[in-house]
N, C-alpha and C. Protein backbone atom coordinates (compact mmCIF):
# COMPACT_ATOMS: atom_id res chain seq x y z
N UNK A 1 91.80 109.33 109.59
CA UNK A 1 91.24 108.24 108.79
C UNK A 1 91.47 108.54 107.31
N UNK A 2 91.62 107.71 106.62
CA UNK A 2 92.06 107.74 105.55
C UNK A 2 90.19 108.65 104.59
N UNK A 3 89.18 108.76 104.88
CA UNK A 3 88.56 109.61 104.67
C UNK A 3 88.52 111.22 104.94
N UNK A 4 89.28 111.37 106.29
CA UNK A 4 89.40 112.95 106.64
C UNK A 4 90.64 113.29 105.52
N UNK A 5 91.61 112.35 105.57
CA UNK A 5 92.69 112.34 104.68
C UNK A 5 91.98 112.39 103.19
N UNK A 6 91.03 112.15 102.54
CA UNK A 6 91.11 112.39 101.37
C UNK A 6 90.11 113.99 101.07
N UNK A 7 89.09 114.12 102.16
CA UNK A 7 88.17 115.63 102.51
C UNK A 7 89.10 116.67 101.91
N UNK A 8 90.44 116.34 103.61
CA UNK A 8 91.39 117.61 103.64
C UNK A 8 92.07 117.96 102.18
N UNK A 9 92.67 116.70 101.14
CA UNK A 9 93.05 116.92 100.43
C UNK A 9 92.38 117.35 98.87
N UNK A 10 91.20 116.98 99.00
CA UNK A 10 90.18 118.08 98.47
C UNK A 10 90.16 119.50 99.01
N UNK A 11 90.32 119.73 99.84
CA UNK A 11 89.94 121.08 100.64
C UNK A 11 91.06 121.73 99.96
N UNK A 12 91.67 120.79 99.85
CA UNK A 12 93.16 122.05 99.45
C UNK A 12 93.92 121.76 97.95
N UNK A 13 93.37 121.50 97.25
CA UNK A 13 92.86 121.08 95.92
C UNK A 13 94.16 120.69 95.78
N UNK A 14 94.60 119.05 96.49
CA UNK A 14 95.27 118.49 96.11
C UNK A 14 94.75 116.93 95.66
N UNK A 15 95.66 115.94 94.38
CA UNK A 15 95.48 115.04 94.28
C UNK A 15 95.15 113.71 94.76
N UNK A 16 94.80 113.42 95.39
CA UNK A 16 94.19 112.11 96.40
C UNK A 16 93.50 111.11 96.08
N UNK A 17 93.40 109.85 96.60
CA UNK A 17 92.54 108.88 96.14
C UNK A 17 92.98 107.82 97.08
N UNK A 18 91.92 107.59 98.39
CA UNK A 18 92.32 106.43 99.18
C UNK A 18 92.14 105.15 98.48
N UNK A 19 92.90 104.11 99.24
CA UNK A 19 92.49 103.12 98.86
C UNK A 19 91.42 102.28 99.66
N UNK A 20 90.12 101.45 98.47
CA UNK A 20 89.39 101.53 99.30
C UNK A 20 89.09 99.86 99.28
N UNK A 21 88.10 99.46 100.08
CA UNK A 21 87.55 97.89 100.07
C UNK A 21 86.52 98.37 99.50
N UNK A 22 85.70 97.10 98.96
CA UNK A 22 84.02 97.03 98.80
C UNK A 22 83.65 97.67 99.60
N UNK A 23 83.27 97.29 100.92
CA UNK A 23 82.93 98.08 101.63
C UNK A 23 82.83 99.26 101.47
N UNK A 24 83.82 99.87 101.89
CA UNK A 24 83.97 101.22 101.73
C UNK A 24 83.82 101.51 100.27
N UNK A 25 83.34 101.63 99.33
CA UNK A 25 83.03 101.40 97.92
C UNK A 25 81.47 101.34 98.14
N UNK A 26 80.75 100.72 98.39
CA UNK A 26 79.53 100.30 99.03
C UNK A 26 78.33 101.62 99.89
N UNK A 27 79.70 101.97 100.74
CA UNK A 27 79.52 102.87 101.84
C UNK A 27 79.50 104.31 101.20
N UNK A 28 80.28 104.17 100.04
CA UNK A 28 80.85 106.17 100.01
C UNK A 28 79.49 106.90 99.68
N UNK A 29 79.66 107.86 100.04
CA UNK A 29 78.41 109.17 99.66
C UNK A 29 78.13 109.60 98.59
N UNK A 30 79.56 109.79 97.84
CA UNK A 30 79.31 110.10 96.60
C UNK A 30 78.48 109.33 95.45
N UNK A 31 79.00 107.70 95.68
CA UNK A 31 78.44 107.05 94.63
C UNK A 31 77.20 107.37 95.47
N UNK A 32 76.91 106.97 96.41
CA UNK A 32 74.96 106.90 97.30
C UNK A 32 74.43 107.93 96.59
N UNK A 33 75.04 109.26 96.14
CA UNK A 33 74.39 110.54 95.88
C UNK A 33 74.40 110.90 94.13
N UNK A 34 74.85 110.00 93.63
CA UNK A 34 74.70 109.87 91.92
C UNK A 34 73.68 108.47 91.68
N UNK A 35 73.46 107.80 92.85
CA UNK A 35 72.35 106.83 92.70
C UNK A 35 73.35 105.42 91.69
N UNK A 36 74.99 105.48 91.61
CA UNK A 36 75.50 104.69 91.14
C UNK A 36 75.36 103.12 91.04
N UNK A 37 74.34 102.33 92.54
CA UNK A 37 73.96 101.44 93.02
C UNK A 37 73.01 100.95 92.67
N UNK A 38 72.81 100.11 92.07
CA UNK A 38 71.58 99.37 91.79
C UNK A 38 71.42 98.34 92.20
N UNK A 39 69.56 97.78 92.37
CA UNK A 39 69.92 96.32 92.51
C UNK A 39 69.14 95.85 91.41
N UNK A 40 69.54 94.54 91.06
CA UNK A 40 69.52 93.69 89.85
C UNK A 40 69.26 92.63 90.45
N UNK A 41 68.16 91.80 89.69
CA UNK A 41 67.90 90.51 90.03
C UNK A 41 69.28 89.42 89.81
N UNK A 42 69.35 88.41 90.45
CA UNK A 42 70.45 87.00 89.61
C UNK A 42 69.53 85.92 89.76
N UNK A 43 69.57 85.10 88.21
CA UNK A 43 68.70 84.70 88.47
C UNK A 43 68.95 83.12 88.88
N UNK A 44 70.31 82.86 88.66
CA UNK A 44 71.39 81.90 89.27
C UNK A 44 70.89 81.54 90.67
N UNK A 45 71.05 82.66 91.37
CA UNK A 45 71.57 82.67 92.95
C UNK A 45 70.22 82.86 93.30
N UNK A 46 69.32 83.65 92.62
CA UNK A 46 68.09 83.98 93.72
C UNK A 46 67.97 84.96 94.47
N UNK A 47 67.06 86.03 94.16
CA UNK A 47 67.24 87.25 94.76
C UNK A 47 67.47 88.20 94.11
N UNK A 48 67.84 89.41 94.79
CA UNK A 48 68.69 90.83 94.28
C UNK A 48 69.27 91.52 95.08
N UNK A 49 70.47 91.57 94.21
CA UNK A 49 71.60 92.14 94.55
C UNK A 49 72.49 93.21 94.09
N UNK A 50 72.98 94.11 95.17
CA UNK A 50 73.27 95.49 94.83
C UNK A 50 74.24 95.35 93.90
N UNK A 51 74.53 96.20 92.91
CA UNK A 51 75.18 95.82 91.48
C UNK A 51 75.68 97.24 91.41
N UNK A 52 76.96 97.48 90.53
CA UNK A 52 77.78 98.86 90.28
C UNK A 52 76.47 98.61 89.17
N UNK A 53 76.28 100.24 88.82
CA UNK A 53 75.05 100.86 87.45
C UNK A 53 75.97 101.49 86.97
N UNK A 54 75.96 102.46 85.89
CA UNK A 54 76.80 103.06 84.82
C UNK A 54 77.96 103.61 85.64
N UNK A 55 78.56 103.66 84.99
CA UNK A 55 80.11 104.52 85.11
C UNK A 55 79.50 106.16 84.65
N UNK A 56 78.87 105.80 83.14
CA UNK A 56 79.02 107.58 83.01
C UNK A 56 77.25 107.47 82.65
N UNK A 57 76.42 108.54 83.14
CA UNK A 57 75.15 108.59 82.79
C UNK A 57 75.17 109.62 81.77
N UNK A 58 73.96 108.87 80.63
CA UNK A 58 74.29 109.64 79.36
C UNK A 58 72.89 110.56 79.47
N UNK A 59 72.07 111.74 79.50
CA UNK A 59 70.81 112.18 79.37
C UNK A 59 70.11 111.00 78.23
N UNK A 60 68.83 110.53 78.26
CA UNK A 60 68.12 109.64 77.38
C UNK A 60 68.41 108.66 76.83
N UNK A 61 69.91 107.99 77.82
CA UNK A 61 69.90 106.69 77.18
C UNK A 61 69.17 106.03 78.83
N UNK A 62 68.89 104.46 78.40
CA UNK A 62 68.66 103.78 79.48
C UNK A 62 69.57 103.63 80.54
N UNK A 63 69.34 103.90 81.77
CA UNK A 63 70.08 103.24 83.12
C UNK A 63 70.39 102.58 83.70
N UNK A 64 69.58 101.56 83.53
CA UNK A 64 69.23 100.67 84.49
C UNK A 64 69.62 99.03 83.99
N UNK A 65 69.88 98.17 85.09
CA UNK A 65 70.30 96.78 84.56
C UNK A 65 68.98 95.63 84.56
N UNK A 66 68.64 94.85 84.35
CA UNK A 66 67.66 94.16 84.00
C UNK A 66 68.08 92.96 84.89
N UNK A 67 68.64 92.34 84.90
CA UNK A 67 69.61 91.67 85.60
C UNK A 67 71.09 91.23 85.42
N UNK A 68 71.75 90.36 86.76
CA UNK A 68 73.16 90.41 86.49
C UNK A 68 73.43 89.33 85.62
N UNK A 69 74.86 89.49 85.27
CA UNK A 69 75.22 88.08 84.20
C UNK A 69 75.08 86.95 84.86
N UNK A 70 74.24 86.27 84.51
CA UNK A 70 74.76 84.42 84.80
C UNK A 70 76.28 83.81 84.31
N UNK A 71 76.14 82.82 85.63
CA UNK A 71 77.49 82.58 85.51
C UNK A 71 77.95 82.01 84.50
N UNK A 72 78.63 82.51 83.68
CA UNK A 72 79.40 81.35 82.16
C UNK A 72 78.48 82.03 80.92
N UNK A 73 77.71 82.83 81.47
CA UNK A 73 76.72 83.86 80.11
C UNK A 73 78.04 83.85 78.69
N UNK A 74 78.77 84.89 79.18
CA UNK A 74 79.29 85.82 78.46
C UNK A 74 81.10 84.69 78.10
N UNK A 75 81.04 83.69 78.08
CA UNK A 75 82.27 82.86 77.96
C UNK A 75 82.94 82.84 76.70
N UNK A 76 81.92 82.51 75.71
CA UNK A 76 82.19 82.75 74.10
C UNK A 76 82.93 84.22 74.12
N UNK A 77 82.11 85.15 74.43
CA UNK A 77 82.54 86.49 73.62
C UNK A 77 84.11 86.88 74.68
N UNK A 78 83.96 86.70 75.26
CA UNK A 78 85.37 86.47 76.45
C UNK A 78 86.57 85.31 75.87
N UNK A 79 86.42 84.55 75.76
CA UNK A 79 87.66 83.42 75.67
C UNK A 79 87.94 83.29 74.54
N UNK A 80 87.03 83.16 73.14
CA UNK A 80 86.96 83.38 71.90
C UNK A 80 86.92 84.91 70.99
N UNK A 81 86.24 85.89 71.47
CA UNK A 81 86.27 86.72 71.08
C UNK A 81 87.23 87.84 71.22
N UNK A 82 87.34 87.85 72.55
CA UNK A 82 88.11 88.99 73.09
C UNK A 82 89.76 87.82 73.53
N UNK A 83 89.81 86.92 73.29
CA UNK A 83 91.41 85.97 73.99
C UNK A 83 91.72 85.48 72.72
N UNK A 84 90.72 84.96 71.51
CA UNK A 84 90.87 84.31 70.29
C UNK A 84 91.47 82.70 70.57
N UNK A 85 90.64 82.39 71.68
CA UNK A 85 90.36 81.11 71.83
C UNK A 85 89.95 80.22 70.45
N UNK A 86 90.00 79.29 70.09
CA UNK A 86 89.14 78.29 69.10
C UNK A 86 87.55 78.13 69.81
N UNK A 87 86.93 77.25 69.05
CA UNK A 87 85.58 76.62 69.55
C UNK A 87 86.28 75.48 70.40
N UNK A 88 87.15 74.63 69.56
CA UNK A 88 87.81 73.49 70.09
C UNK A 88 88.14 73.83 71.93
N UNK A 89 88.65 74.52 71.55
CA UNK A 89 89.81 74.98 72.71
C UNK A 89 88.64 75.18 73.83
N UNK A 90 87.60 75.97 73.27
CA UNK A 90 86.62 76.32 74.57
C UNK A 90 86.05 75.17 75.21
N UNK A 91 85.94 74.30 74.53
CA UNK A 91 84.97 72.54 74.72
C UNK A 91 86.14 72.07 75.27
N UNK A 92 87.17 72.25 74.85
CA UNK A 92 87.96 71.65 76.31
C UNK A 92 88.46 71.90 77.74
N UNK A 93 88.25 73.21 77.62
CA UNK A 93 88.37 74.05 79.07
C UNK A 93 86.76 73.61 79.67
N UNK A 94 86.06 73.55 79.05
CA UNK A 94 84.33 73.20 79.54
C UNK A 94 84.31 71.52 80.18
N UNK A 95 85.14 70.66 79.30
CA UNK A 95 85.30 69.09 79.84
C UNK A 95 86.29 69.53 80.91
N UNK A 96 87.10 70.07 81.05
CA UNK A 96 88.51 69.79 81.68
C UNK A 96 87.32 70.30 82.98
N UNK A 97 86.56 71.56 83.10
CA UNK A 97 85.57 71.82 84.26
C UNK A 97 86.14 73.39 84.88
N UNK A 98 87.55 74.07 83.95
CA UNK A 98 87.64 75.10 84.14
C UNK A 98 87.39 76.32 83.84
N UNK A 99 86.23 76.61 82.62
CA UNK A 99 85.18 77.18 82.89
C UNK A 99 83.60 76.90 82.80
């Protein structure tokens, strides 16, 4: 299995990295055992739901997520900020209904 396959190649301190699904992403031990998983409210959808938590944990900063993004939250700083969209340009992707 492509898990004994990545053990062994730890064992023998070679380079490896299966490829994985959510699932298996979901499933692994390692993240389960750094507590990488969180759940986060949405407040969209209703409920809570298991959410990736930090990449790197810093000693005394905060951890934890408050909740997940709503959908279309973060659109400005995305399409305009980070693409250098116009305002214009965004109000028309918003009429047109594609974002």
């Amino acid at each position: 299995t492509s898990d004994e396959l990545y053990e062994e190649a730890l064992a023998r301190g070679l380079t490896l990295c299966p490829v994985t699904t959510p699932s298996d992403l979901v499933a692994n031990p390692h993240l389960a055992a750094r507590n990488f998983w969180v759940h986060v409210a949405h407040d969209n959808l209703g409920g809570t739901f298991k959410y990736p938590g930090p990449a790197v944990k810093v000693p005394g900063q905060r951890q934890d997520w408050q909740r997940a993004p709503l959908v279309g939250e973060h659109n400005r700083e995305i399409w305009q900020d980070e693409l250098g969209l116009t305002s214009d340009q965004l109000v028309l992707l918003k009429e047109a209904g594609a974002i």
